[in-house]
N, C-alpha and C. Protein backbone atom coordinates (compact mmCIF):
# COMPACT_ATOMS: atom_id res chain seq x y z
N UNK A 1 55.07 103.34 216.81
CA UNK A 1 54.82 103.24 218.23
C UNK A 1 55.97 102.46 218.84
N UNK A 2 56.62 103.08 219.62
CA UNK A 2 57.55 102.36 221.00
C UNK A 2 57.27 100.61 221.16
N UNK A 3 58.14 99.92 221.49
CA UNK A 3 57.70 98.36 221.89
C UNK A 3 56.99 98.62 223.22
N UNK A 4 56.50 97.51 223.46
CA UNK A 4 55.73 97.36 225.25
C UNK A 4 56.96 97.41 225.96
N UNK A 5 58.28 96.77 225.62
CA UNK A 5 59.59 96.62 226.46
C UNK A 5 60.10 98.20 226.67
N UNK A 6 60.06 99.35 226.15
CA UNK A 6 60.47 100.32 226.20
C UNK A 6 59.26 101.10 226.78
N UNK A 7 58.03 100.85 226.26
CA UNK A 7 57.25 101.72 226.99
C UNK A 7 57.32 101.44 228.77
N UNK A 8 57.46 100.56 228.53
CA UNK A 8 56.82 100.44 230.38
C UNK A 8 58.39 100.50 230.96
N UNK A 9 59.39 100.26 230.16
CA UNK A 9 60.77 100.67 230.90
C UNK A 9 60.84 102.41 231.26
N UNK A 10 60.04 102.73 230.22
CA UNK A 10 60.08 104.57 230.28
C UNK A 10 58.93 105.06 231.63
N UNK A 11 58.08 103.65 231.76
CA UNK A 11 57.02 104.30 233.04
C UNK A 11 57.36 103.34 234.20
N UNK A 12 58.46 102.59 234.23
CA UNK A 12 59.06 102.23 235.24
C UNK A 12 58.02 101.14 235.86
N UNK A 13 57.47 100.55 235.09
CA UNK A 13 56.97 98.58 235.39
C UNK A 13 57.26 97.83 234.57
N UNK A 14 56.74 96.58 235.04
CA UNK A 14 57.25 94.99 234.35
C UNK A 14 55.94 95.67 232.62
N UNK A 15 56.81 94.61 231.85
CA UNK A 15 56.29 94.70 230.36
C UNK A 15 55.13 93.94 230.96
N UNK A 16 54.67 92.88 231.23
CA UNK A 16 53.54 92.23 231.73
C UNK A 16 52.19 93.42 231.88
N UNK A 17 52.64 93.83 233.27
CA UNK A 17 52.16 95.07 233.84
C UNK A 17 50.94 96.01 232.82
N UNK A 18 52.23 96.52 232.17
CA UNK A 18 52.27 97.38 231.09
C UNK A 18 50.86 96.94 229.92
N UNK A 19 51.33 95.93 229.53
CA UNK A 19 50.22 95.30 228.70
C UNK A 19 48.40 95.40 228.93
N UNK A 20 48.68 95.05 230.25
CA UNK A 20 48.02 94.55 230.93
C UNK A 20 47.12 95.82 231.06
N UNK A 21 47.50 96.86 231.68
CA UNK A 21 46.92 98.11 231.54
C UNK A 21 46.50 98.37 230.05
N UNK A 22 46.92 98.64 229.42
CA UNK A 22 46.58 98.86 228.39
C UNK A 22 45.36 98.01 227.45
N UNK A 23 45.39 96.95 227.54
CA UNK A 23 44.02 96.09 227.56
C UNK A 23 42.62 96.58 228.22
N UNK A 24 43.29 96.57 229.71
CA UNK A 24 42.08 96.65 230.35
C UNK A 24 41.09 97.93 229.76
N UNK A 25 42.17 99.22 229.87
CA UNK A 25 41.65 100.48 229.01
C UNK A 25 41.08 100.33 227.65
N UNK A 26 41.00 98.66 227.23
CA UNK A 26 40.32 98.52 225.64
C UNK A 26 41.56 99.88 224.62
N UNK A 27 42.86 100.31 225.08
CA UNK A 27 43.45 100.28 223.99
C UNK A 27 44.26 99.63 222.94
N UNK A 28 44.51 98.56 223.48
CA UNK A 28 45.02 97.37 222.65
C UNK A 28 44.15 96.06 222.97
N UNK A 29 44.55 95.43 221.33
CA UNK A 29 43.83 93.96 221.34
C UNK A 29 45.14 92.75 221.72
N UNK A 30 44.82 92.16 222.39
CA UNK A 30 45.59 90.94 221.90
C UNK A 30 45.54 89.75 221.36
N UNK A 31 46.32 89.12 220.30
CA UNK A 31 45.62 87.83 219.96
C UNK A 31 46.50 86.77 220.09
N UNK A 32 46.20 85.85 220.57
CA UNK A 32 47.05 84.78 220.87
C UNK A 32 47.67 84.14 219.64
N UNK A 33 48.90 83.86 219.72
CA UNK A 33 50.08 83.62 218.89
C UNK A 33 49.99 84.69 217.75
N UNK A 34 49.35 85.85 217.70
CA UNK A 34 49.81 86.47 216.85
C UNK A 34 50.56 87.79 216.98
N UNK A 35 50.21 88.50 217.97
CA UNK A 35 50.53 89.86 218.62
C UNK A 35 49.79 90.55 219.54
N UNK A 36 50.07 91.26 219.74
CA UNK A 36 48.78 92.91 220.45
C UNK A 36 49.27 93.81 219.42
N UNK A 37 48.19 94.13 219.63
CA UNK A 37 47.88 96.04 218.45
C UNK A 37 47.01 96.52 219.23
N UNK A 38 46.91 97.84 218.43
CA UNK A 38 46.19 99.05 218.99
C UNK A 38 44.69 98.83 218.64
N UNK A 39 44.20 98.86 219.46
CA UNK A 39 42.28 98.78 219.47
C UNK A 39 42.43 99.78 217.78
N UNK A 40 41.38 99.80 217.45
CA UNK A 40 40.72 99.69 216.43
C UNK A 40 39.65 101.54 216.60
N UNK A 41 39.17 101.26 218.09
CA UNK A 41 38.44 102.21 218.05
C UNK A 41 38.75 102.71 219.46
N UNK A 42 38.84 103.82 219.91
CA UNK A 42 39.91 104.44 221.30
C UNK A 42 38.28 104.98 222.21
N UNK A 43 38.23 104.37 223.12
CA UNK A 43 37.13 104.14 224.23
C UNK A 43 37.24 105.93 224.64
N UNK A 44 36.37 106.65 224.89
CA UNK A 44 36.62 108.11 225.54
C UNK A 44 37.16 108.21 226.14
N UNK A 45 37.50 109.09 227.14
CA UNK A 45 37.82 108.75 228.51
C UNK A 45 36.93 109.28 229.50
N UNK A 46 37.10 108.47 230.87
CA UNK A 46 35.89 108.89 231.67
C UNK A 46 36.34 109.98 233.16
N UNK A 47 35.30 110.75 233.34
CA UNK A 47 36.13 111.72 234.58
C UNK A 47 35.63 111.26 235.22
């Protein structure tokens, strides 16, 4: 998988941003002083 610094350079926002979305969507975890990774289990999606 791409870094957060390249992904969100490729969708044109701050790495912050980026993260940030991606949390909220429950696809990544983050853990303090250790990293973010990819959730574990990928939420559906909703229409």
């Amino acid at each position: 998988m791409p870094s957060a610094r390249l992904l969100a350079a490729e969708a044109g926002v701050p790495t912050r941003t980026g993260e940030a979305a991606l949390r909220e969507r429950g696809l990544t975890v983050a853990v303090h002083g250790v990293g973010t990774f990819v959730a574990p289990d990928i939420p559906p999606e909703s229409d």
